[in-house]
PDB file of N, CA and C in Angstrom:
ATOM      1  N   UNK A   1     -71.751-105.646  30.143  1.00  0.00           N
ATOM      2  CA  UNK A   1     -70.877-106.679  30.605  1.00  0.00           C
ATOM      3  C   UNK A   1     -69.454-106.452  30.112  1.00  0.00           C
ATOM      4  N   UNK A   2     -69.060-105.621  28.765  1.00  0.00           N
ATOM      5  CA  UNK A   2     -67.972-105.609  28.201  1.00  0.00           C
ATOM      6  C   UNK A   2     -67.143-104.463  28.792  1.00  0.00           C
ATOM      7  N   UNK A   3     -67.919-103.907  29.665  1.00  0.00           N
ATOM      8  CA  UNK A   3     -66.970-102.617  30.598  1.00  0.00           C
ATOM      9  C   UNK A   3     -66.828-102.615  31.381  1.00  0.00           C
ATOM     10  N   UNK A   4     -67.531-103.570  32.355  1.00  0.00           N
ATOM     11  CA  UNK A   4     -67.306-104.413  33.118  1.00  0.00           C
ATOM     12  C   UNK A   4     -66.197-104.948  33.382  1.00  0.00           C
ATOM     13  N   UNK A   5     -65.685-106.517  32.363  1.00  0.00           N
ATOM     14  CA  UNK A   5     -64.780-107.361  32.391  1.00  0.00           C
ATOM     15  C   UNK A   5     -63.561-105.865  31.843  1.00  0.00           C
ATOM     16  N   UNK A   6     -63.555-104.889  30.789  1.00  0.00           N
ATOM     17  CA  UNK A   6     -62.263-104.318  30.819  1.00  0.00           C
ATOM     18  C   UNK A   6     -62.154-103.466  31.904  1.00  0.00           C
ATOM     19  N   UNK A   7     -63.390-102.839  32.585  1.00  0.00           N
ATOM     20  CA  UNK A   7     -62.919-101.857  34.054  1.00  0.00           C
ATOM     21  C   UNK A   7     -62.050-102.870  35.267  1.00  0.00           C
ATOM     22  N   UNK A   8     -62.207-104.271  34.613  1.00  0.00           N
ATOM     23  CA  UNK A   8     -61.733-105.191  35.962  1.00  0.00           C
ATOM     24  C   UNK A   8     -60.431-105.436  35.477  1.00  0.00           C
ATOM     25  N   UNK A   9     -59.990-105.384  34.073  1.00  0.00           N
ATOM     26  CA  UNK A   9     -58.631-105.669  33.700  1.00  0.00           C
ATOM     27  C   UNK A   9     -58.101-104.420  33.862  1.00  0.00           C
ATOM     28  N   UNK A  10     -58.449-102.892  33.852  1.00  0.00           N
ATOM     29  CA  UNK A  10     -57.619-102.165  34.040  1.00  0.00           C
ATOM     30  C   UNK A  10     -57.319-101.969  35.275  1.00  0.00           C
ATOM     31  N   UNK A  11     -58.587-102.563  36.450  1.00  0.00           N
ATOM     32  CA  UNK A  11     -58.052-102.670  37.562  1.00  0.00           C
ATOM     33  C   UNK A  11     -56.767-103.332  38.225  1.00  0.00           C
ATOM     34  N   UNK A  12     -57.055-104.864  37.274  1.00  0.00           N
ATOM     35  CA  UNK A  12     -56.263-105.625  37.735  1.00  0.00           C
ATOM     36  C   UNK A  12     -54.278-105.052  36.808  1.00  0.00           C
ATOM     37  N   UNK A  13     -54.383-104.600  35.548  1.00  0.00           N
ATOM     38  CA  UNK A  13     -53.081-103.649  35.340  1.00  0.00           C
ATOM     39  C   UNK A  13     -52.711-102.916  36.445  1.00  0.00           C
ATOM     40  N   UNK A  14     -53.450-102.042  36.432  1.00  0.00           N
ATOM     41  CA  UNK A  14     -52.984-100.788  37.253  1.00  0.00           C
ATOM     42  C   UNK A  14     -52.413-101.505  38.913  1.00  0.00           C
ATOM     43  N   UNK A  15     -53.022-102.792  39.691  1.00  0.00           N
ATOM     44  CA  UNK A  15     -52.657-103.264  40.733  1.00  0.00           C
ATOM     45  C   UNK A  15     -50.916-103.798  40.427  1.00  0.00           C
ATOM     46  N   UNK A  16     -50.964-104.405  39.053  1.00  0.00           N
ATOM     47  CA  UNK A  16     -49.934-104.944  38.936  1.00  0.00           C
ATOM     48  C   UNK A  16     -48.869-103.851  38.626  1.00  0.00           C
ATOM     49  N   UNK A  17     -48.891-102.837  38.292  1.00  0.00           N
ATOM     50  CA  UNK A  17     -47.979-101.910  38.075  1.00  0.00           C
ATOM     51  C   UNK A  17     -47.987-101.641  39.261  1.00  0.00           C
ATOM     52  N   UNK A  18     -48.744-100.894  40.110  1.00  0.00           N
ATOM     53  CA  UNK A  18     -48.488-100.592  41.404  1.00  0.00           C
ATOM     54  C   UNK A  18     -47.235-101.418  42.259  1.00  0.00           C
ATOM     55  N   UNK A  19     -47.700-102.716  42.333  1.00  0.00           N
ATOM     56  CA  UNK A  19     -47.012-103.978  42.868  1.00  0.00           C
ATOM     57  C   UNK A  19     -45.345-103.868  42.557  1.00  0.00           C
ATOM     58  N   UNK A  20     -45.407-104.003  40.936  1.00  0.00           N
ATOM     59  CA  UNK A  20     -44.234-103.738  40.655  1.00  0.00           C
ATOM     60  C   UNK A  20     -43.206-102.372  40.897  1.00  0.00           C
ATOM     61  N   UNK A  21     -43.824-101.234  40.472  1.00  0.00           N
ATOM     62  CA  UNK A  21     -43.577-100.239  41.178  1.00  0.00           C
ATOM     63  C   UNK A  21     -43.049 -99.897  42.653  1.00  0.00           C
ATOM     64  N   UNK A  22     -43.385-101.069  43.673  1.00  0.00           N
ATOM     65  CA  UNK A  22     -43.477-101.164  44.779  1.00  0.00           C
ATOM     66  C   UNK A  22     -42.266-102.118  44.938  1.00  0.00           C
ATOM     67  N   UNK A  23     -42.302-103.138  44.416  1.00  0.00           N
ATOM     68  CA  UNK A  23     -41.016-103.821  44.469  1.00  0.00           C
ATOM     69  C   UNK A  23     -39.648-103.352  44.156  1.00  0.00           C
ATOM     70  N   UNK A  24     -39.827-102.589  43.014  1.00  0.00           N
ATOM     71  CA  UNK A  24     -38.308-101.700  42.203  1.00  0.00           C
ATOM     72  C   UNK A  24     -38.356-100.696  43.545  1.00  0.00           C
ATOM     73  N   UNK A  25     -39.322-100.013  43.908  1.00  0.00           N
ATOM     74  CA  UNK A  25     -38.622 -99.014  45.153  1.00  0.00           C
ATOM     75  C   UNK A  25     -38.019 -99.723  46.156  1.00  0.00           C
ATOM     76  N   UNK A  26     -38.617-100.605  46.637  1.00  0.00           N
ATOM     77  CA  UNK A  26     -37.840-101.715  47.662  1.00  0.00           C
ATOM     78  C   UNK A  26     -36.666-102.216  47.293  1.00  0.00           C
ATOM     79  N   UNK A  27     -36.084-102.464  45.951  1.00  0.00           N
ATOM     80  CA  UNK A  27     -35.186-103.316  45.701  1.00  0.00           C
ATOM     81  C   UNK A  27     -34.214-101.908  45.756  1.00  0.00           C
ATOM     82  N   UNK A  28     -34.362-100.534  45.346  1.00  0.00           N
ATOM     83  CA  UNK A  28     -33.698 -99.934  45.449  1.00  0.00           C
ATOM     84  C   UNK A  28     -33.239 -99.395  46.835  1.00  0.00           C
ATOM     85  N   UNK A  29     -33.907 -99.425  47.429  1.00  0.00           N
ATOM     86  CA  UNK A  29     -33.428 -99.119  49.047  1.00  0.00           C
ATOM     87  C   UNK A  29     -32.562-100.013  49.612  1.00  0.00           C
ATOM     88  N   UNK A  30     -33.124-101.307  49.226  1.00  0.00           N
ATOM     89  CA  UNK A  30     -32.129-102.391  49.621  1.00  0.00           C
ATOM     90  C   UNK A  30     -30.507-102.208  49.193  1.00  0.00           C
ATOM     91  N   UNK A  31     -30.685-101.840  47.887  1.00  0.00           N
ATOM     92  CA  UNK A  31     -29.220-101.604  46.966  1.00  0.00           C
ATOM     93  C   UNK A  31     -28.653-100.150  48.106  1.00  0.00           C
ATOM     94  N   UNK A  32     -29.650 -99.170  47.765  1.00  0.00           N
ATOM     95  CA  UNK A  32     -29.001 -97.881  48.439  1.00  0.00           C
ATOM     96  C   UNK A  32     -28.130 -98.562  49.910  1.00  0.00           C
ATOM     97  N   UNK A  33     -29.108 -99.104  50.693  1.00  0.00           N
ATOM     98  CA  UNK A  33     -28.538-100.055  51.990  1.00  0.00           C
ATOM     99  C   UNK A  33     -27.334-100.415  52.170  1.00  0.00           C
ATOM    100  N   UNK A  34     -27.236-101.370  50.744  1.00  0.00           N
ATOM    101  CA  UNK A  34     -25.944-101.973  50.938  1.00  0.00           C
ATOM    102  C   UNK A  34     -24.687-101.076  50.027  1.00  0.00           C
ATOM    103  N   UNK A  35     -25.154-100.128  49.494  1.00  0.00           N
ATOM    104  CA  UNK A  35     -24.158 -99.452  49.052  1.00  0.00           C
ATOM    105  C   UNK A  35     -23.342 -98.438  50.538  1.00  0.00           C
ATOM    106  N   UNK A  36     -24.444 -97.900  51.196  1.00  0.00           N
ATOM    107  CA  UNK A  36     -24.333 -96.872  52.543  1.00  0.00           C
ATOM    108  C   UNK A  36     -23.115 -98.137  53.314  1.00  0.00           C
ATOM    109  N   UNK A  37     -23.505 -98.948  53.590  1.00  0.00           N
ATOM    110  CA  UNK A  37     -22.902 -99.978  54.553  1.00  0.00           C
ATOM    111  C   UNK A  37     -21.510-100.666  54.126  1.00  0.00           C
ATOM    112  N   UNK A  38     -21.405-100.502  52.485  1.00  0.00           N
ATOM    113  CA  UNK A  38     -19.997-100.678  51.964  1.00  0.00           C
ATOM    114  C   UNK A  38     -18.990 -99.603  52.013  1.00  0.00           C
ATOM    115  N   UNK A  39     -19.453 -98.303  52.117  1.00  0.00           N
ATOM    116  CA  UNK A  39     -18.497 -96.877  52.106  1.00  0.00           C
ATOM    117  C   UNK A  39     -18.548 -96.808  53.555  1.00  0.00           C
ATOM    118  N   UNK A  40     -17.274 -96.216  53.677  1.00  0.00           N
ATOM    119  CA  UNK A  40     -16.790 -95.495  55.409  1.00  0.00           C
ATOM    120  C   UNK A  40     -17.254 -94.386  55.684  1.00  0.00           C
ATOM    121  N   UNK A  41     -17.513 -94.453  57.074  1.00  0.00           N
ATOM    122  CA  UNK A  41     -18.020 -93.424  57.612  1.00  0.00           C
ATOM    123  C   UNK A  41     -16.619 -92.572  58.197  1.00  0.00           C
ATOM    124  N   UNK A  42     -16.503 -91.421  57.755  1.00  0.00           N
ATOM    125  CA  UNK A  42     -15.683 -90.789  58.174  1.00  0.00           C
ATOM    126  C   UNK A  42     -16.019 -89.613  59.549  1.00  0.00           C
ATOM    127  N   UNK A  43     -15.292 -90.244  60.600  1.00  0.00           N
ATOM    128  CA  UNK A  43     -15.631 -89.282  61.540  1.00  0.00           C
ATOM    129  C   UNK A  43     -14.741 -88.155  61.746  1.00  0.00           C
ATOM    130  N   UNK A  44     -14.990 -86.837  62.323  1.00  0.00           N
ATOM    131  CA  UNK A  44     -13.998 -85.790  62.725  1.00  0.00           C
ATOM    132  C   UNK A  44     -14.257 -85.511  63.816  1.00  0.00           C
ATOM    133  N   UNK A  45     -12.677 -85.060  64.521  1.00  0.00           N
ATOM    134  CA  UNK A  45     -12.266 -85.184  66.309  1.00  0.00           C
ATOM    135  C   UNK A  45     -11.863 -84.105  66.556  1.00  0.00           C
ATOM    136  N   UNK A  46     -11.910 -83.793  67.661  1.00  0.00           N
ATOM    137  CA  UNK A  46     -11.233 -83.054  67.920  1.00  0.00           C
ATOM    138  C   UNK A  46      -9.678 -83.582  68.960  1.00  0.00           C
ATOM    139  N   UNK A  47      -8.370 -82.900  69.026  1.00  0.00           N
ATOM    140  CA  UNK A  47      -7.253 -83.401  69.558  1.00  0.00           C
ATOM    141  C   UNK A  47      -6.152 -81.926  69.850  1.00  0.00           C
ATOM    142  N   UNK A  48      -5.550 -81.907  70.658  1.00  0.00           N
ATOM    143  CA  UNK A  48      -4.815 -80.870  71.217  1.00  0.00           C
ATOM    144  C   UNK A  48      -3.678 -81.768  71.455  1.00  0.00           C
ATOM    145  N   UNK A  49      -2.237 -81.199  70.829  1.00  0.00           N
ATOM    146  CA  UNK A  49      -1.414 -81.657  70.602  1.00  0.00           C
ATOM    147  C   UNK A  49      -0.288 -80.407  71.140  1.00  0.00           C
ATOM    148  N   UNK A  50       1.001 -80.617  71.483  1.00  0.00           N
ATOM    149  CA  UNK A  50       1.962 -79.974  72.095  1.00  0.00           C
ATOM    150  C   UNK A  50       3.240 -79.957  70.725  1.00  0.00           C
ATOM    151  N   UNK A  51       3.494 -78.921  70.767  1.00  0.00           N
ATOM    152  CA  UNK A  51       4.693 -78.570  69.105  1.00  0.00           C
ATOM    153  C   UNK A  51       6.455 -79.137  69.596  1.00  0.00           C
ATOM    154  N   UNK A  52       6.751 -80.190  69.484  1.00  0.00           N
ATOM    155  CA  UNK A  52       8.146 -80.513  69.673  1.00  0.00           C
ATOM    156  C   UNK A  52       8.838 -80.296  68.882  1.00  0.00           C
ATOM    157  N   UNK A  53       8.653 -80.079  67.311  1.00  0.00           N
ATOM    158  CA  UNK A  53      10.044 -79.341  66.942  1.00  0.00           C
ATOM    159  C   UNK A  53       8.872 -78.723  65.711  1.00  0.00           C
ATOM    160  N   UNK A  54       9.835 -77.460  65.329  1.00  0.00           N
ATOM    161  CA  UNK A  54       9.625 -76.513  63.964  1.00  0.00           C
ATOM    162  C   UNK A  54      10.637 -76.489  63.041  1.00  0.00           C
ATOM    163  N   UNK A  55      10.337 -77.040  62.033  1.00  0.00           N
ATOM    164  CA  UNK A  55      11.747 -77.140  60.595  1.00  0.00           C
ATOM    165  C   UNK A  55      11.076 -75.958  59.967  1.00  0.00           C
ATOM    166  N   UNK A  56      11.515 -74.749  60.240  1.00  0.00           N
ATOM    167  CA  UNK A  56      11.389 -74.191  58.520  1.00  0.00           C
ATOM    168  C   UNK A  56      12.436 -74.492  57.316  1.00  0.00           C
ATOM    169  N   UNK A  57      13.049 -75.207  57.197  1.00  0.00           N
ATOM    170  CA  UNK A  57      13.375 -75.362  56.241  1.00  0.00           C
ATOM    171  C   UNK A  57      12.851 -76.266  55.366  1.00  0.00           C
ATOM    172  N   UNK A  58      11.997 -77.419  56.058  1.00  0.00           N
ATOM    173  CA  UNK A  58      10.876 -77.674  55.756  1.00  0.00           C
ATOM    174  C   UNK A  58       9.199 -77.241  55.779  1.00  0.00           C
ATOM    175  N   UNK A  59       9.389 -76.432  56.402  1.00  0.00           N
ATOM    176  CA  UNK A  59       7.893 -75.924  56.740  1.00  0.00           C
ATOM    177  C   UNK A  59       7.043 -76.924  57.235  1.00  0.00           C
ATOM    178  N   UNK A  60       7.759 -77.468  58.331  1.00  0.00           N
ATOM    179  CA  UNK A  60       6.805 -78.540  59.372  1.00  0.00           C
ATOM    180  C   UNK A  60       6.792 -78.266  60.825  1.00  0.00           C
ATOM    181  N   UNK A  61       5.749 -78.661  61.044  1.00  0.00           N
ATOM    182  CA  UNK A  61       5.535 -78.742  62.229  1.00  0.00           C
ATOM    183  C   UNK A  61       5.197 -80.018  62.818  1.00  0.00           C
ATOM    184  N   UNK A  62       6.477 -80.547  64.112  1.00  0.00           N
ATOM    185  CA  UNK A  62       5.975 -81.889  64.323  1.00  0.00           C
ATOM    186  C   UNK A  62       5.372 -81.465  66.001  1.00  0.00           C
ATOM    187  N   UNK A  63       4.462 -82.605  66.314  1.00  0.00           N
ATOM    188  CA  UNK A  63       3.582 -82.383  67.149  1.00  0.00           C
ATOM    189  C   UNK A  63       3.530 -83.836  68.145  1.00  0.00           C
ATOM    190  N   UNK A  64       3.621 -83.515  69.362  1.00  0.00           N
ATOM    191  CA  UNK A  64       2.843 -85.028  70.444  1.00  0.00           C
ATOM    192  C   UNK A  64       1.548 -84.725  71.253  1.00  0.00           C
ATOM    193  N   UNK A  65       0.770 -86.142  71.018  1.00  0.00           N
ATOM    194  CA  UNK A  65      -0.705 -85.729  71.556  1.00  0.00           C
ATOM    195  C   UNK A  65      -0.505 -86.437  73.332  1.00  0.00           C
ATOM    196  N   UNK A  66      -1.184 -86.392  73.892  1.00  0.00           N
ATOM    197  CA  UNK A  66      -1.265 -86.849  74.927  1.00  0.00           C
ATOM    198  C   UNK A  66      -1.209 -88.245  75.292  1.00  0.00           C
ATOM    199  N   UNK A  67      -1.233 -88.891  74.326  1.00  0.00           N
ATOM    200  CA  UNK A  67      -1.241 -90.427  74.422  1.00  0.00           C
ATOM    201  C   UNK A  67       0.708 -90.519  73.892  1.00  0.00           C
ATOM    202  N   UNK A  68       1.154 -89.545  73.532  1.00  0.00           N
ATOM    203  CA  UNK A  68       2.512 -89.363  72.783  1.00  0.00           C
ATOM    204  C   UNK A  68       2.486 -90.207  71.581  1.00  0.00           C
ATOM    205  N   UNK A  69       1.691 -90.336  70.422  1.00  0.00           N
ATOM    206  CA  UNK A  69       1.408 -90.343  69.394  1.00  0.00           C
ATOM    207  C   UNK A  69       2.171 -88.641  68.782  1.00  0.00           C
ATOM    208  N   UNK A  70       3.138 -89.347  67.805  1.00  0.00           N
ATOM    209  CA  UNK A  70       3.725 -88.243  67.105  1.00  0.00           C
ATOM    210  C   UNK A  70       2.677 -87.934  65.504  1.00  0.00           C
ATOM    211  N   UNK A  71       2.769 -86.598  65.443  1.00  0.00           N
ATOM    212  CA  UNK A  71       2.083 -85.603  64.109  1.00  0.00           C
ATOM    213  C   UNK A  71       2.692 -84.679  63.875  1.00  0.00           C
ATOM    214  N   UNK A  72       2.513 -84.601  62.568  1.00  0.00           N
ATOM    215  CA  UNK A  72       2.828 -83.396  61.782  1.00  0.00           C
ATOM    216  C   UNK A  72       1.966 -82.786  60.920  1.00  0.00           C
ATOM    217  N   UNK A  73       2.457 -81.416  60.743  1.00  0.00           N
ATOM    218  CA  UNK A  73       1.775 -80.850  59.159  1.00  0.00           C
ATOM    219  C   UNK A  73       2.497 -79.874  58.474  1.00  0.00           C
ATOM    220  N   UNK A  74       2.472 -79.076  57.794  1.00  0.00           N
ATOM    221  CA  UNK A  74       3.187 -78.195  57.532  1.00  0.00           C
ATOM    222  C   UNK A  74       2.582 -77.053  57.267  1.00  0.00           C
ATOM    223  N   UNK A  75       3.386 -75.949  56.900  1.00  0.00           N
ATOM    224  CA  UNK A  75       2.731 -74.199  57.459  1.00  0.00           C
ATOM    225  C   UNK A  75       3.012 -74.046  58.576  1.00  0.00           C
ATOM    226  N   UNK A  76       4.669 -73.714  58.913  1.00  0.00           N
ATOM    227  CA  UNK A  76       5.209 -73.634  60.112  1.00  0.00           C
ATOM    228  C   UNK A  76       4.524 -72.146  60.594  1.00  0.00           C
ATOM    229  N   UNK A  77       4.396 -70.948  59.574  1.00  0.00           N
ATOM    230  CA  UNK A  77       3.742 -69.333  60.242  1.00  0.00           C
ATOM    231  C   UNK A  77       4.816 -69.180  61.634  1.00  0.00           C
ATOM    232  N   UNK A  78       3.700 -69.155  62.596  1.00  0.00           N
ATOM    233  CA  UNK A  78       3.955 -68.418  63.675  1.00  0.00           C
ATOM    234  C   UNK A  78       4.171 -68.897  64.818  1.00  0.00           C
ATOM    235  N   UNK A  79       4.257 -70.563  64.869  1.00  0.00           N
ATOM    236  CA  UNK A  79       4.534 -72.099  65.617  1.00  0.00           C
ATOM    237  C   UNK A  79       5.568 -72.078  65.877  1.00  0.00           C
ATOM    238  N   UNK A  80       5.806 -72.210  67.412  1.00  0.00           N
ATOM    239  CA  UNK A  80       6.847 -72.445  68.410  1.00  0.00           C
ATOM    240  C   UNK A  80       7.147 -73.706  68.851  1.00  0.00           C
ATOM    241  N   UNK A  81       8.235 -74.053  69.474  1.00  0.00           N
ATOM    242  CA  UNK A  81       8.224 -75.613  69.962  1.00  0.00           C
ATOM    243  C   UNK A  81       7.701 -75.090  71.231  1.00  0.00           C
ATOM    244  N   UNK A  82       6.978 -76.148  72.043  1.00  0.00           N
ATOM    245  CA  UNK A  82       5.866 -76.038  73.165  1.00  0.00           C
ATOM    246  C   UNK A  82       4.599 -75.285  73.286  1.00  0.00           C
ATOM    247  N   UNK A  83       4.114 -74.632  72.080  1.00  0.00           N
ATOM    248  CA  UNK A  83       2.959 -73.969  71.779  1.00  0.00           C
ATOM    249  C   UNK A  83       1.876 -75.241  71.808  1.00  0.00           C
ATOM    250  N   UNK A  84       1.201 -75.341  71.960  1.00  0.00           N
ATOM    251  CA  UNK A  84      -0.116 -75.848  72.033  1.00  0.00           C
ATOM    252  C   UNK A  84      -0.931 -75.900  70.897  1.00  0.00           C
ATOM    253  N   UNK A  85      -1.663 -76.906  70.154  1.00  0.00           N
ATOM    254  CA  UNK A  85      -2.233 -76.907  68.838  1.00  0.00           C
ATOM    255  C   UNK A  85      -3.410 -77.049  69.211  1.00  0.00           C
ATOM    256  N   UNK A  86      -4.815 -77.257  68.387  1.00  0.00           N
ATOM    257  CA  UNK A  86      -5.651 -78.039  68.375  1.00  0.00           C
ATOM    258  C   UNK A  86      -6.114 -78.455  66.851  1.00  0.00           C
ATOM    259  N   UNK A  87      -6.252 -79.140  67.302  1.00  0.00           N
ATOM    260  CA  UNK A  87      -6.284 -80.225  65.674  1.00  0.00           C
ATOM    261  C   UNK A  87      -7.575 -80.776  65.587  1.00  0.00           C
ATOM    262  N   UNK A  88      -8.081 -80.636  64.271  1.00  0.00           N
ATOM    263  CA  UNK A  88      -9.415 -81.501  63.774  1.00  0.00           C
ATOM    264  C   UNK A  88      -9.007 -82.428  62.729  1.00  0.00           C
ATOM    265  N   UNK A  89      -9.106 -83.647  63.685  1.00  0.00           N
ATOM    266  CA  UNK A  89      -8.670 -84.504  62.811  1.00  0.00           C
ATOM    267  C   UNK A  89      -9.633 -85.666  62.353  1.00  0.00           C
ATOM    268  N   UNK A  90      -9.305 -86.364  60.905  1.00  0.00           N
ATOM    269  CA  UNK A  90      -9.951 -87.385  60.530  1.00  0.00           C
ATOM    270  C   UNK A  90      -9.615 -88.546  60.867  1.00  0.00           C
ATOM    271  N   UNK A  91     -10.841 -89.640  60.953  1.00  0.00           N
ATOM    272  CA  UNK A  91     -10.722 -91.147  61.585  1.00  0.00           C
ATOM    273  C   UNK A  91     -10.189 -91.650  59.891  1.00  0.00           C
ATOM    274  N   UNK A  92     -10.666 -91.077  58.447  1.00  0.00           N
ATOM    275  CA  UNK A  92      -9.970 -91.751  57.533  1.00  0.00           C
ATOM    276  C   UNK A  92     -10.941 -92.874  57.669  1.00  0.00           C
ATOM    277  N   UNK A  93     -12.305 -92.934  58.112  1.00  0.00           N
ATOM    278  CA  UNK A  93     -13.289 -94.066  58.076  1.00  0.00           C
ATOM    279  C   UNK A  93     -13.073 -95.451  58.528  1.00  0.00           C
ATOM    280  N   UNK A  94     -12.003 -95.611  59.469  1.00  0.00           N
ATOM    281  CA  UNK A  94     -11.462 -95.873  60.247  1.00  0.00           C
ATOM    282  C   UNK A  94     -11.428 -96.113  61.118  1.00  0.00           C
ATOM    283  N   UNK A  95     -12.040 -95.986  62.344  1.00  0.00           N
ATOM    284  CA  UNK A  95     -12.661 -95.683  63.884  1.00  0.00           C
ATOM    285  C   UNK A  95     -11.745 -96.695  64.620  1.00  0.00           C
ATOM    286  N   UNK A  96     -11.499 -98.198  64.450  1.00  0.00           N
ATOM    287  CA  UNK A  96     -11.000 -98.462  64.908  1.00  0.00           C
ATOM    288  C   UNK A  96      -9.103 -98.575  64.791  1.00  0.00           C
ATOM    289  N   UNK A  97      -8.801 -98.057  64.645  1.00  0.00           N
ATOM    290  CA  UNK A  97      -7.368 -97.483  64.059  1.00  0.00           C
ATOM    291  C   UNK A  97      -6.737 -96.032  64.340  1.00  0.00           C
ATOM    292  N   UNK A  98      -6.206 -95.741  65.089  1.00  0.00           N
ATOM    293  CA  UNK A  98      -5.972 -94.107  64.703  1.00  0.00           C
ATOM    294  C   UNK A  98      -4.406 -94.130  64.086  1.00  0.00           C
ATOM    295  N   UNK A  99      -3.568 -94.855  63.699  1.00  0.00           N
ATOM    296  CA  UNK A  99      -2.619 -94.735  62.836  1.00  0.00           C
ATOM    297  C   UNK A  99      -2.602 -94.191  61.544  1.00  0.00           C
ATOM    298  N   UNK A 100      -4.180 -94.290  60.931  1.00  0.00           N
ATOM    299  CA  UNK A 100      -3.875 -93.661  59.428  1.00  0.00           C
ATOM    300  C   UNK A 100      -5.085 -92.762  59.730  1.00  0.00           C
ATOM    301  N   UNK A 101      -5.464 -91.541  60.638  1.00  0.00           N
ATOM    302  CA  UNK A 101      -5.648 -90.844  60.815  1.00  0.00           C
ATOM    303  C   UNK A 101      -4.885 -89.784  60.598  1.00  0.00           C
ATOM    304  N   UNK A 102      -5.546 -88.428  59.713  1.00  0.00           N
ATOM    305  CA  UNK A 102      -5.455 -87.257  59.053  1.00  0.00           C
ATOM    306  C   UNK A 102      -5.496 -85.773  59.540  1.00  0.00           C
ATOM    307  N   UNK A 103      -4.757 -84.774  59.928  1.00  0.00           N
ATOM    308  CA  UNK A 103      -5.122 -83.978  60.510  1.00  0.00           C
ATOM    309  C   UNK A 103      -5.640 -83.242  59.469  1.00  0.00           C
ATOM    310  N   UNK A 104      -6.665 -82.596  59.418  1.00  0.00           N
ATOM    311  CA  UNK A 104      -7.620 -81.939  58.431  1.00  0.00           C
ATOM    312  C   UNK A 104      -7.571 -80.581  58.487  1.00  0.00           C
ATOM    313  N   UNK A 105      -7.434 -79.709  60.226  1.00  0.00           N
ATOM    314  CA  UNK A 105      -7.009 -78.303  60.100  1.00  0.00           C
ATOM    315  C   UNK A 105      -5.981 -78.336  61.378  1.00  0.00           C
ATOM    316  N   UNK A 106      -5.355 -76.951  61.713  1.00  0.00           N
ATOM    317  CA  UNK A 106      -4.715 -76.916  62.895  1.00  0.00           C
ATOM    318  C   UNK A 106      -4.749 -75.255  63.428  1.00  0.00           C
ATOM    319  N   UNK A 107      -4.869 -75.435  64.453  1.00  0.00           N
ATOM    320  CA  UNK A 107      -5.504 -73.857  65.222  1.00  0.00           C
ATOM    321  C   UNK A 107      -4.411 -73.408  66.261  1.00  0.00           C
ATOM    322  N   UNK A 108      -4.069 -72.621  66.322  1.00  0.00           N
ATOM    323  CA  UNK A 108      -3.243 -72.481  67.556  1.00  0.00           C
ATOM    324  C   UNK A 108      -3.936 -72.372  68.949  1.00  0.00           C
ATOM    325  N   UNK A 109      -3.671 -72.706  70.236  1.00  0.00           N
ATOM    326  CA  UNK A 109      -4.461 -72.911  71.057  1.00  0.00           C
ATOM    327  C   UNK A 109      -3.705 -72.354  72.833  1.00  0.00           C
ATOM    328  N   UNK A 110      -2.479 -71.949  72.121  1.00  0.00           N
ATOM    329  CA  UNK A 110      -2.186 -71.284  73.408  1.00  0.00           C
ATOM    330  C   UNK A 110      -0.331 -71.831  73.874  1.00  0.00           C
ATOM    331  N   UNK A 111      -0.076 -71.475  74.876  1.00  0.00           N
ATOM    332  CA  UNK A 111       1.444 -71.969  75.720  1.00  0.00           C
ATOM    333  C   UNK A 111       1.467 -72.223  76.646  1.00  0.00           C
ATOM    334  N   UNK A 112       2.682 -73.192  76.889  1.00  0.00           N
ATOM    335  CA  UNK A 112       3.112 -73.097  78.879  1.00  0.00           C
ATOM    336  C   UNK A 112       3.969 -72.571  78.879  1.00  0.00           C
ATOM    337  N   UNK A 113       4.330 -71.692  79.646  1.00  0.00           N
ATOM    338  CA  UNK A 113       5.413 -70.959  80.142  1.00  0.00           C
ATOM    339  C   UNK A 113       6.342 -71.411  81.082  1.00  0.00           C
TER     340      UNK A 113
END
């Protein structure tokens, strides 16, 4: 009878650790959840932009996209005014905004003649 009543208490431990065990993983997903849902999602675009002016004396390059949204970056190299860019740019986690959007690289992409 006495191994009995303790095989039933270690049953009933071991359920309760389980349980608990089970709750701390849940409570942590929940946390992970709301941590994911407090940080920005940063998206990257792609954008092709047209070169309106080259400062080397600054080493910039300013740029208009098709919507005529003005950009820049600098590492003037081998950038012409009317050369053609393409740009990968960041939303800055952001999505609805493209004002404090980031250009992240810039490729050369060609001319009009």
């Amino acid at each position: 009878m006495k191994k009995a009543a303790i095989a039933l208490s270690l049953v009933a431990l071991i359920l309760s650790l389980v349980s608990l065990s089970l709750r701390s993983f849940e409570r942590t997903a929940e946390l992970e959840a709301v941590k994911a849902a407090q940080e920005p999602v940063i998206t990257l675009y792609a954008l092709t932009a047209k070169i309106t002016e080259v400062d080397y004396t600054t080493d910039t390059v300013t740029l208009v996209d098709g919507a005529g949204r003005l950009w820049s970056f600098t590492g003037c190299e081998d950038y012409d005014v009317d050369d053609f860019v393409s740009l990968l740019m960041s939303d800055a986690g952001t999505p609805e905004s493209v004002l404090d959007d980031v250009i992240v690289s810039a490729r050369y992409a060609g001319f009009w003649d």
